[in-house]
Protein backbone atom coordinates (compact mmCIF):
# COMPACT_ATOMS: atom_id res chain seq x y z
CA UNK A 1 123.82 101.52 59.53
CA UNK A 2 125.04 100.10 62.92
CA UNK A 3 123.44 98.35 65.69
CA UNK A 4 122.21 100.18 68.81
CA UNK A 5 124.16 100.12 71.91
CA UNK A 6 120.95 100.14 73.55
CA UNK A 7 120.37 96.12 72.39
CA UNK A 8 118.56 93.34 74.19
CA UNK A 9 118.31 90.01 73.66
CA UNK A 10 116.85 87.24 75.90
CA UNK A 11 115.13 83.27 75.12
CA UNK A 12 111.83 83.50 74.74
CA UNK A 13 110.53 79.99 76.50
CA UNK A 14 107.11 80.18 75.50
CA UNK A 15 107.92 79.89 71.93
CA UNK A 16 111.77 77.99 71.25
CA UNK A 17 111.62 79.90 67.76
CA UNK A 18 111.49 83.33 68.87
CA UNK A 19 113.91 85.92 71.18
CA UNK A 20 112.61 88.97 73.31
CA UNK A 21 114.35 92.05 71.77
CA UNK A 22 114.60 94.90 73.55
CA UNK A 23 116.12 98.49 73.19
CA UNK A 24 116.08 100.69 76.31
CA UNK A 25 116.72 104.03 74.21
CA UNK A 26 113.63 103.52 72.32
CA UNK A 27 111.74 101.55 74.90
CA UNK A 28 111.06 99.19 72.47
CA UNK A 29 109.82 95.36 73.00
CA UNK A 30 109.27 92.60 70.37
CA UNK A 31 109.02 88.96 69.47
CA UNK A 32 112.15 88.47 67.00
CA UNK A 33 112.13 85.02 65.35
CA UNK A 34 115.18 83.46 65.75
CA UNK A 35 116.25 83.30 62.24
CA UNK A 36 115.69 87.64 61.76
CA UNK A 37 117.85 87.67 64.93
CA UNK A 38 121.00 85.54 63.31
CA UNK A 39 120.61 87.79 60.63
CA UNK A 40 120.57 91.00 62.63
CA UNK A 41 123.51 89.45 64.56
CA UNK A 42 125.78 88.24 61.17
CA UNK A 43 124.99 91.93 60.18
CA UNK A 44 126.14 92.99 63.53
CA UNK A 45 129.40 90.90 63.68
CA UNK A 46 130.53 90.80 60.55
CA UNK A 47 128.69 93.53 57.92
CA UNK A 48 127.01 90.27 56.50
CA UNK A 49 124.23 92.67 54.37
CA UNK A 50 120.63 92.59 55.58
CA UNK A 51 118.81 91.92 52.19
CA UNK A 52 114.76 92.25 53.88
CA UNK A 53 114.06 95.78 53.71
CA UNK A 54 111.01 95.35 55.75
CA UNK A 55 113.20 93.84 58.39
CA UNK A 56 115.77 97.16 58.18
CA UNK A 57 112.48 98.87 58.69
CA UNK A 58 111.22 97.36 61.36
CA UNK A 59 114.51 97.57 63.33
CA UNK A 60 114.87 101.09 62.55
CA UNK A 61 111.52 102.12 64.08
CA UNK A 62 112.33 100.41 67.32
CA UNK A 63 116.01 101.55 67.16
CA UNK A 64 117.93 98.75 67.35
CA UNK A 65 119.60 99.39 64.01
CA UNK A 66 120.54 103.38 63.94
CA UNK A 67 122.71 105.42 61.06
CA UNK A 68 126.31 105.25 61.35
CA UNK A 69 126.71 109.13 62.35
CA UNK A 70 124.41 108.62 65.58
CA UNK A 71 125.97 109.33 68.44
CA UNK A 72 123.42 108.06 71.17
CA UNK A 73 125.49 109.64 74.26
CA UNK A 74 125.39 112.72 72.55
CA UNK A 75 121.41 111.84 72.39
CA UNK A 76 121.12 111.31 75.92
CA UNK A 77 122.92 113.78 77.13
CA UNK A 78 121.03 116.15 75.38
CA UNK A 79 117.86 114.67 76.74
CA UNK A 80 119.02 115.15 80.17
CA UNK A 81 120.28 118.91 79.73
CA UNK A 82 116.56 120.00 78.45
CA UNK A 83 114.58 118.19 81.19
CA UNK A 84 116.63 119.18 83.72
CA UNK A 85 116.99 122.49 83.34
CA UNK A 86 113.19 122.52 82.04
CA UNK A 87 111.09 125.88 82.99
CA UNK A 88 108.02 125.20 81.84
CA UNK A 89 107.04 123.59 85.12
CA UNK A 90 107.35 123.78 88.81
CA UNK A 91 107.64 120.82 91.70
CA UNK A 92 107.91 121.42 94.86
CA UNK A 93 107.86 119.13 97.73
CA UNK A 94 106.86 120.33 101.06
CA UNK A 95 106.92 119.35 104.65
CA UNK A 96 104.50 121.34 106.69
CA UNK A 97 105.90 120.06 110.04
CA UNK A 98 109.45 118.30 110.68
CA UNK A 99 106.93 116.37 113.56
CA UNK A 100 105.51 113.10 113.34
CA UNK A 101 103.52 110.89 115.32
CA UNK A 102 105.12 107.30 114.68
CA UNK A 103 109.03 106.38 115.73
CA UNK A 104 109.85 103.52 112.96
CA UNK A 105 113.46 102.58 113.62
CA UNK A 106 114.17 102.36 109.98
CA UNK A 107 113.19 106.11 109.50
CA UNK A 108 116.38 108.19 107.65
CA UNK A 109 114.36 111.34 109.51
CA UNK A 110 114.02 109.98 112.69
CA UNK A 111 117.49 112.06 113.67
CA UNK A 112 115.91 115.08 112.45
CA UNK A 113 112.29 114.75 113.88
CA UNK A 114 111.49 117.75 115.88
CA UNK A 115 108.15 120.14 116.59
CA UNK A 116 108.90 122.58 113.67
CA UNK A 117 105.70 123.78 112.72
CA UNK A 118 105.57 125.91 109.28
CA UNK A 119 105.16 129.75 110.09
CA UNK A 120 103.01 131.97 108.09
CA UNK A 121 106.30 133.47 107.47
CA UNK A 122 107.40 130.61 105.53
CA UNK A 123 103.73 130.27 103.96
CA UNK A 124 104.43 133.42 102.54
CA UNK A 125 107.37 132.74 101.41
CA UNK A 126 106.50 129.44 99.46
CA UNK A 127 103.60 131.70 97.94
CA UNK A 128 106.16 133.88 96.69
CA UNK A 129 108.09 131.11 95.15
CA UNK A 130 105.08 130.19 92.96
CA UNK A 131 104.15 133.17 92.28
CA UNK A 132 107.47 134.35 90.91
CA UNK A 133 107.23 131.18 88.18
CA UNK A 134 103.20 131.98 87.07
CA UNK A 135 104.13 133.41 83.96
CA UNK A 136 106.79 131.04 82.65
CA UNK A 137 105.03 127.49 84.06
CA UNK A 138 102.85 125.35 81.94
CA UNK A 139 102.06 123.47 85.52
CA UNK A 140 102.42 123.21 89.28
CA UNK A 141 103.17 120.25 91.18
CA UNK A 142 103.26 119.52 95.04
CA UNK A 143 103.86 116.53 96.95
CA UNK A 144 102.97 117.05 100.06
CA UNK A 145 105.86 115.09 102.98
CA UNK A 146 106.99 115.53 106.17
CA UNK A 147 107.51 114.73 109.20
CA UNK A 148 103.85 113.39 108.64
CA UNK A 149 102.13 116.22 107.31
CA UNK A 150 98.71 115.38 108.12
CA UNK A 151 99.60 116.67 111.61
CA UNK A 152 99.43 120.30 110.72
CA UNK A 153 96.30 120.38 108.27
CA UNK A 154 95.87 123.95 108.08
CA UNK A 155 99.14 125.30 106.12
CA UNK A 156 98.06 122.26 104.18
CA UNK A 157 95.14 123.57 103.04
CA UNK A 158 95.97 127.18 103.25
CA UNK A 159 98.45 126.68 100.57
CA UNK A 160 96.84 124.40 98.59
CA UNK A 161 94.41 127.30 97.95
CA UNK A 162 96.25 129.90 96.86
CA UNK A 163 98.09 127.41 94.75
CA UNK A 164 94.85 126.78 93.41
CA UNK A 165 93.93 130.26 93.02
CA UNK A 166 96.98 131.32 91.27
CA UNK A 167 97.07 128.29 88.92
CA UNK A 168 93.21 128.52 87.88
CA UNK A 169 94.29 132.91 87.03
CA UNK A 170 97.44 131.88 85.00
CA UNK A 171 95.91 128.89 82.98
CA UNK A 172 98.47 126.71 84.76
CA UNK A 173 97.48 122.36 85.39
CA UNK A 174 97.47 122.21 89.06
CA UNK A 175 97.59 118.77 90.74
CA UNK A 176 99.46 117.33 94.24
CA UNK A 177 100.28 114.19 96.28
CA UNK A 178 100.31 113.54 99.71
CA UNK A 179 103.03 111.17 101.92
CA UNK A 180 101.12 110.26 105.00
CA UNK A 181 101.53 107.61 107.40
CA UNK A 182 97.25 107.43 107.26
CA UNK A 183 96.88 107.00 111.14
CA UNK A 184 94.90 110.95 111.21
CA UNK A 185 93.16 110.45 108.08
CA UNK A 186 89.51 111.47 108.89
CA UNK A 187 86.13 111.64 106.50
CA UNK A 188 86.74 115.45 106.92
CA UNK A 189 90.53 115.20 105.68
CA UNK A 190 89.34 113.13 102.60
CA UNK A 191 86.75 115.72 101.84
CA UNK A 192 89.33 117.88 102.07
CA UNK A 193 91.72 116.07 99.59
CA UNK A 194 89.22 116.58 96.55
CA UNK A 195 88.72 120.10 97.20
CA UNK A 196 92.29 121.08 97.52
CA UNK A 197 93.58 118.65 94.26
CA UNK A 198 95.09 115.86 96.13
CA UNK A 199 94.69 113.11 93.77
CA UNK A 200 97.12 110.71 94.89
CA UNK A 201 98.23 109.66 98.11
CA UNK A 202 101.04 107.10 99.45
CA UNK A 203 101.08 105.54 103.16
CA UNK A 204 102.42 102.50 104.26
CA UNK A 205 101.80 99.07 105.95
CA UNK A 206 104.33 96.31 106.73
CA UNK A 207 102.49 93.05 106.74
CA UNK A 208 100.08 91.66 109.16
CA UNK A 209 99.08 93.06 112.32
CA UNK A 210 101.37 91.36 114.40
CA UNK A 211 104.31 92.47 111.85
CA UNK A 212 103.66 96.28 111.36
CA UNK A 213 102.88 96.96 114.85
CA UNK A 214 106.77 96.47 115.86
CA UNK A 215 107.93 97.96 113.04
CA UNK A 216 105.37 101.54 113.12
CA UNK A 217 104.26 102.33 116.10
CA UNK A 218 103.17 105.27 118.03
CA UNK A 219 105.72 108.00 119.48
CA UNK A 220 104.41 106.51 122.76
CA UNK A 221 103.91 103.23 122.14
CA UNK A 222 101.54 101.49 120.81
CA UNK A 223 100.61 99.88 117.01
CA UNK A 224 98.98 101.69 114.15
CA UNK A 225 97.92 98.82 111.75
CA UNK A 226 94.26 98.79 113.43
CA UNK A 227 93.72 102.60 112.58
CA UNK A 228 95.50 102.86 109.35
CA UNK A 229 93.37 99.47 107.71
CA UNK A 230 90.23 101.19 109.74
CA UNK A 231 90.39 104.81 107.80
CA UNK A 232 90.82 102.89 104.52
CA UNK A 233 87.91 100.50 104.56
CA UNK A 234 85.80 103.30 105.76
CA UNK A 235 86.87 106.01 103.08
CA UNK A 236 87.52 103.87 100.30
CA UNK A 237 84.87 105.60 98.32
CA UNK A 238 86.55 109.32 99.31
CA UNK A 239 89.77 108.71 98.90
CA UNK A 240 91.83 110.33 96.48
CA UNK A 241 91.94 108.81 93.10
CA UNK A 242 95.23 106.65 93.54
CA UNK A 243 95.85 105.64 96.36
CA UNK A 244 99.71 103.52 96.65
CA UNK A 245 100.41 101.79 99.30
CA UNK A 246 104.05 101.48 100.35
CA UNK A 247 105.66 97.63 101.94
CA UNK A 248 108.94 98.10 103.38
CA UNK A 249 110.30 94.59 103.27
CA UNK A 250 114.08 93.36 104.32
CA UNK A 251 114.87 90.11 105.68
CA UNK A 252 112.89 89.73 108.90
CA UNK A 253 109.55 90.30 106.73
CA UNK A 254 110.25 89.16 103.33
CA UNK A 255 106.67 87.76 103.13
CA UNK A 256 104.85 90.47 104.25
CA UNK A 257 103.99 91.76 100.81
CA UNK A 258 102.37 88.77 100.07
CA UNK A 259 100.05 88.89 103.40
CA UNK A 260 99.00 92.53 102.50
CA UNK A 261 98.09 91.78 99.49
CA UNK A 262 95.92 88.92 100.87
CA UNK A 263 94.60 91.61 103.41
CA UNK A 264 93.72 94.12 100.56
CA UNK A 265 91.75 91.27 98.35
CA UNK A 266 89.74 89.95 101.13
CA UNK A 267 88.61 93.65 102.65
CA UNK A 268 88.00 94.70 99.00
CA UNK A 269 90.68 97.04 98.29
CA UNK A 270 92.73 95.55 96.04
CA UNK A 271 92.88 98.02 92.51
CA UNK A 272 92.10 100.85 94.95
CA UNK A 273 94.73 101.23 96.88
CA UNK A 274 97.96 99.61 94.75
CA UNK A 275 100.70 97.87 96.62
CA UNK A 276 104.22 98.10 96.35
CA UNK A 277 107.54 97.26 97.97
CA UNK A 278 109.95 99.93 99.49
CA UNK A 279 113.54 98.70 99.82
CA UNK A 280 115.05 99.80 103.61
CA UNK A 281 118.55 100.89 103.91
CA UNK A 282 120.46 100.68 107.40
CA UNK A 283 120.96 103.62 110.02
CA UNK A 284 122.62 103.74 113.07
CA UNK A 285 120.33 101.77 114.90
CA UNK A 286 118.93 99.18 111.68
CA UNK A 287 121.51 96.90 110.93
CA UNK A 288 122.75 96.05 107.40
CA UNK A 289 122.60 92.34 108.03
CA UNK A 290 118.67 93.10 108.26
CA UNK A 291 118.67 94.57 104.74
CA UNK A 292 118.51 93.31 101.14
CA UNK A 293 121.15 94.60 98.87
CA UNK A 294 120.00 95.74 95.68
CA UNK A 295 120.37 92.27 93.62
CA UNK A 296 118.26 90.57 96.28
CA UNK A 297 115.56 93.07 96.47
CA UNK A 298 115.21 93.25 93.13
CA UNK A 299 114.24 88.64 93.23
CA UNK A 300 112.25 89.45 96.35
CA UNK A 301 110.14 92.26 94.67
CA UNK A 302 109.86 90.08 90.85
CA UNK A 303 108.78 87.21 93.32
CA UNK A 304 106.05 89.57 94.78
CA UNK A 305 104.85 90.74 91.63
CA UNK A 306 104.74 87.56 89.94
CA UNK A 307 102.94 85.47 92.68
CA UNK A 308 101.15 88.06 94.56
CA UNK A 309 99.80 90.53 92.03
CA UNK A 310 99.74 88.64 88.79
CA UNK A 311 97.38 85.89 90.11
CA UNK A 312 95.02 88.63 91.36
CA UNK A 313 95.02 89.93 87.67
CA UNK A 314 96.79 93.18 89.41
CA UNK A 315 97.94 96.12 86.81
CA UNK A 316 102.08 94.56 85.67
CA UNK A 317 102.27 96.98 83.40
CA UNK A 318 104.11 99.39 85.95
CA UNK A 319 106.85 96.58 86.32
CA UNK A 320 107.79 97.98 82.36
CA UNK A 321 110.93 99.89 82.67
CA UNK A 322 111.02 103.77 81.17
CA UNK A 323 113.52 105.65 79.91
CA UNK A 324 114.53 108.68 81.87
CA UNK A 325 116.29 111.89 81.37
CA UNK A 326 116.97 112.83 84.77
CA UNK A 327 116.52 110.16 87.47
CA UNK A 328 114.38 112.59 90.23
CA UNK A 329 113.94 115.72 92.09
CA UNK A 330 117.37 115.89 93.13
CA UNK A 331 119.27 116.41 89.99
CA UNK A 332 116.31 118.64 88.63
CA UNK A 333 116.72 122.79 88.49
CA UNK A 334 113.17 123.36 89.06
CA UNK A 335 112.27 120.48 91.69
CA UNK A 336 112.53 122.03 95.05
CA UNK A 337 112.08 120.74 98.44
CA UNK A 338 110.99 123.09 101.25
CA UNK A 339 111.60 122.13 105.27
CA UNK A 340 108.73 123.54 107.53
CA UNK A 341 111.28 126.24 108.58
CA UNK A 342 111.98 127.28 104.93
CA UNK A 343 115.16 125.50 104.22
CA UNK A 344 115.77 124.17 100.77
CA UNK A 345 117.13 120.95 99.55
CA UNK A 346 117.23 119.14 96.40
CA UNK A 347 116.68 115.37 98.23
CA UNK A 348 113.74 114.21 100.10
CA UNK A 349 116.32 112.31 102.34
CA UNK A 350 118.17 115.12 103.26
CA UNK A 351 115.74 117.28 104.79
CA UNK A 352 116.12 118.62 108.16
CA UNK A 353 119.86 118.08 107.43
CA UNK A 354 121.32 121.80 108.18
CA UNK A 355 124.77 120.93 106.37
CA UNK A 356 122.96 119.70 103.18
CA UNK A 357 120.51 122.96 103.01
CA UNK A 358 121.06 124.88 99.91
CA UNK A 359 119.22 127.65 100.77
CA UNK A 360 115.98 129.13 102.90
CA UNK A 361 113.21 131.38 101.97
CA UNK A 362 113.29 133.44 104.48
CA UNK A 363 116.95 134.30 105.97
CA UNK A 364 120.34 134.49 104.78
CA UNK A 365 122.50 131.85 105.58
CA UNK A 366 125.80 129.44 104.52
CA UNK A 367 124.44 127.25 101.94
CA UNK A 368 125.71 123.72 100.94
CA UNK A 369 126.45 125.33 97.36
CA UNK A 370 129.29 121.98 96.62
CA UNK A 371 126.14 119.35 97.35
CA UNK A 372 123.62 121.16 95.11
CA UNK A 373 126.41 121.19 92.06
CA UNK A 374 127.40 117.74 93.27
CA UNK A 375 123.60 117.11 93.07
CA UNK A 376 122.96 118.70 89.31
CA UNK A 377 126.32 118.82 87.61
CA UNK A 378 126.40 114.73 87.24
CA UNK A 379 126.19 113.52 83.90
CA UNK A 380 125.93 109.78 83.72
CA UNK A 381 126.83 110.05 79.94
CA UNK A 382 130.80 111.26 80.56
CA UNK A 383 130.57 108.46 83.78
CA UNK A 384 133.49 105.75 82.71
CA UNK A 385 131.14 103.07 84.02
CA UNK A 386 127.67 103.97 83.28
CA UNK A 387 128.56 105.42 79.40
CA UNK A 388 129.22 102.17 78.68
CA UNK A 389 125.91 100.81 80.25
CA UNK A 390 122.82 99.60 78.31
CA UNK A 391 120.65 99.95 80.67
CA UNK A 392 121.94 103.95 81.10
CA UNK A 393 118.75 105.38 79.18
CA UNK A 394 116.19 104.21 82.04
CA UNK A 395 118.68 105.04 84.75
CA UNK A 396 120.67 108.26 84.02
CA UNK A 397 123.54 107.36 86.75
CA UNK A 398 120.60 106.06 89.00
CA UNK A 399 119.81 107.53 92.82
CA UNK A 400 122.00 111.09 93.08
CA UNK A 401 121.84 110.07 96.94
CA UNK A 402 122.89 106.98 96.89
CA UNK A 403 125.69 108.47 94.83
CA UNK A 404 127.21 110.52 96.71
CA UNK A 405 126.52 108.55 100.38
CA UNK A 406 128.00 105.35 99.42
CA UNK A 407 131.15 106.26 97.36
CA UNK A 408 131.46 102.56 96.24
CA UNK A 409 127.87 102.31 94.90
CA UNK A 410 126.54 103.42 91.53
CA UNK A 411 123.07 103.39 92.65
CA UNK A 412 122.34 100.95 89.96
CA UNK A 413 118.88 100.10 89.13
CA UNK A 414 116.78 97.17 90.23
CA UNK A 415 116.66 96.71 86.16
CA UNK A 416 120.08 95.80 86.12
CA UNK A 417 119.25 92.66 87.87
CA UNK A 418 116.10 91.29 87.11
CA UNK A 419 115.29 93.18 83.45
CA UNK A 420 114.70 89.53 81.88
CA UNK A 421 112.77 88.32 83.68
CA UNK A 422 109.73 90.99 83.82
CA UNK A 423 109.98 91.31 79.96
CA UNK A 424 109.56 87.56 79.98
CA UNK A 425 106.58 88.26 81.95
CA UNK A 426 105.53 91.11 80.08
CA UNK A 427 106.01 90.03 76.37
CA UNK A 428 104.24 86.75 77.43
CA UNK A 429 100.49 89.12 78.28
CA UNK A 430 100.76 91.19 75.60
CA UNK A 431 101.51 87.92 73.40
CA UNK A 432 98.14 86.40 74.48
CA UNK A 433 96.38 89.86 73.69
CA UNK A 434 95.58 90.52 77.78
CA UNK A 435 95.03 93.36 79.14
CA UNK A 436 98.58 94.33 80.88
CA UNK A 437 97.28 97.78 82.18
CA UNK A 438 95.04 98.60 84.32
C-alpha cells in the first residue's frame, strides 16, 4: 500500500487532538486524531507498518492509502476522456440575440454587442441539432445567454417547445437555465418560465442602489437596481425554482456582497434567490488595478461567506469543493454554444468573436479548427505543473480560457488558496451535527 497523492492535512483548532484530513480524488473529509495521523505519516515516511486494520480500512475507503499498482493519473485521465467525450447527453447554450439593453463597462461582450436577432433560419437549424442526437441522448440541457436574452422572448419560447416536444417523444430529461440581467422580467415571462422548463435562473446586482447603478446601467443611461429588486419582490412566488444571484465585486466594491445580502434578508428573499460573488477581469476600458487577482478574491469571497451567509444560517455546503473530470463547456465534445446568427463556439466568453467560431449551422465558412483542439485536446494529467498538483482532481487544468488568454496563468482554482480554511468551516458544522445543506 502507498499513500495517496491526493492527501490533506490541516490543524483542527476546535479540538488540539485532532487534524482535518482530506483527499480531493475521493472527496473525502474526516476528523483524524492526531496520534492515527503520526501513524499514517511514520507509515508514509518510513514503511513503519500500520498494525490497526480498522485504521487501513478506514483510510482505504476514503483513499488516502491506495495499492501500490495505482496509478491515479492514469485514473484521472481516464475520468476526463469518458466525460468529455460523453454522448449520452446534450448542452447547448444559446444566445437568442447578440443585443442587450445595459452597457456595464466590465462586460467581455460589450465589443461584440450588436442587433443580431436569431432567424428562423437558425431556429431551424438548432432544431436540427437536437434532433440529430434524440436517439443517442439520455438528456437535453439549455442555458439560455446572450446578449440578454429576455429581449427576444419569442425564439425563446419557440424553441423551448419543440425541445420539449422532442424530449417528452424520445423519453429524454429535459430541463434549462436562463442568464438574464432581470430588468424585462414580467409576471407573464415568469409564467412563461414554468411552462417552457426554466428552472433556474441567474441575474445580477452589485451592491446598493447607489453602487449598481454606476456599474449597470441602461444603454441610455440610467440605473437598473430599482427595476431588477422590483420584479423580484413581486414574483418571488413565480419564479423559477433557483433563482442565483450573481455580485461582481473588485476593489472599488469589495463590500457590496455583504449589503446585498442585507438587502435580500430584510425584503425576504434570502434562501430564494442565493447570492454569490463573480470575480471581474480587466478589458480595455476596466483597469487591472481595479481587479482582485485570484489569491485575493478567493479571502474576499471566504470573508463573504463566512460573515455574510453563515450568520444568516445560509446553505455552506456549496463552498465544498468537487472533483471534476472536465472543468466546463469548453473542453466538452457535446457542450455547444450557439451565437444568434448560428455560429458555434466552445466558450461562453468567446461568442460573437468571428476568429474564435468553430463552426455555424447554417453556412460554410473558415473555422477556428486550432482553438477548438486547443480547447479539447488539453489534458491537465501530462501538464508538468498541474500532474504534480493535489488539488488537480477538482480542477482538471482549471478555466480552458483563461488558459489560453493569459499564457502565464494556469487558471488555478480559488481552492488553491483558501481550501483550509472552508474545510475548517465545514468539518466544524458537520462536527456539531448541523444542518450544512440547504
Amino acid at each position: 500500500m502507498k499513500p495517496s497523492a491526493y492527501n490533506f492535512f490541516f490543524p483542527y483548532e476546535h479540538d488540539k487532538n485532532k487534524l482535518i484530513a482530506y483527499n480531493s480524488f475521493s472527496n473525502a473529509l474526516v476528523l483524524m486524531d492526531k496520534d492515527k495521523h503520526e501513524i499514517f505519516r511514520d507509515f508514509c515516511n518510513d514503511g513503519t507498518p500500520i498494525s490497526d486494520e480498522e485504521f487501513i480500512g478506514q483510510l482505504e475507503k476514503g483513499r488516502f492509502l491506495i495499492e501500490d499498482d495505482c496509478n491515479e493519473l492514469d485514473l484521472l485521465r481516464f475520468r476526463m476522456l469518458k466525460s468529455r467525450y460523453n454522448n449520452n447527453y446534450l448542452s447547448l447554450t444559446i444566445a437568442p440575440t447578440a443585443d442587450c439593453n445595459f452597457r456595464c463597462p466590465y462586460c467581455y461582450e460589450k465589443d461584440v454587442i450588436s442587433p443580431d436577432y436569431m432567424t428562423k433560419e437558425v431556429e431551424d437549424a438548432v432544431i436540427k441539432l437536437v434532433e440529430s442526437q434524440v436517439k443517442t441522448i439520455s438528456s437535453l440541457f439549455v442555458n439560455w445567454y446572450g446578449g440578454e436574452p429576455l429581449m427576444n422572448v419569442s425564439t425563446i419560447e419557440r424553441l423551448s417547445e419543440r425541445f420539449i416536444e422532442l424530449c417528452k417523444e424520445n423519453g429524454i430529461d429535459y430541463r434549462a437555465n436562463i442568464v438574464t440581467n432581470g430588468y424585462l422580467l414580467t409576471e407573464e415571462i415568469c409564467k412563461l418560465f414554468n411552462r417552457l422548463k426554466i428552472i433556474s435562473m441567474q441575474i445580477t446586482l452589485d451592491g446598493s442602489k447607489e453602487i449598481h447603478d454606476v456599474r449597470r446601467p441602461l444603454v441610455a443611461g440610467g440605473g437598473t437596481f430599482d427595476t431588477i429588486v422590483g420584479n423580484l419582490l413581486d414574483y418571488k412566488d413565480i419564479l423559477p425554482s433557483y433563482v442565483n444571484l450573481r455580485i461582481n465585486i473588485d476593489r472599488e466594491n469589495a463590500d457590496s456582497g455583504r449589503d446585498v445580502v442585507e438587502f435580500l434578508k430584510d425584503n425576504g428573499l434570502l434562501g430564494k434567490v442565493r447570492p454569490y460573488l463573480g470575480q471581474l477581469f480587466s478589458n480595455d476600458v476596466y483597469e487591472q488595478k481595479k481587479c482582485f487577482d485570484t489569491c485575493d478574491f478567493s479571502e474576499e469571497e471566504f470573508d463573504f461567506y463566512s460573515e455574510a451567509i453563515v450568520k444568516n444560517n445560509y446553505n455552506y455546503m456549496n463552498r465544498y469543493p468537487r472533483p471534476v473530470s472536465n472543468f466546463c463547456v469548453a473542453d466538452t465534445l457535446n457542450d455547444h454554444v450557439v451565437g444568434a446568427d448560428g455560429n458555434m463556439y466552445k466558450c461562453w466568453k468567446d461568442i460573437g468573436d468571428n476568429e474564435k467560431c468553430i463552426g455555424s449551422l447554417i453556412e460554410d465558412k473558415k473555422y477556428n479548427d486550432n482553438l477548438f483542439l486547443n480547447y479539447m485536446l488539453y489534458d491537465a494529467t501530462s501538464s508538468e505543473k498541474c500532474s504534480e498538483c493535489n488539488l488537480l482532481p477538482i480542477c482538471m487544468g482549471g478555466c480552458p480560457y483563461v488558459r489560453l488568454e493569459e499564457k502565464n496563468s494556469e487558471g488555478c482554482p480559488r481552492y488553491k488558496f483558501i481550501l483550509d480554511s472552508y474545510l475548517r468551516v465545514i468539518a466544524k458544522k458537520i462536527e456539531d451535527g448541523q444542518n450544512a445543506v440547504a
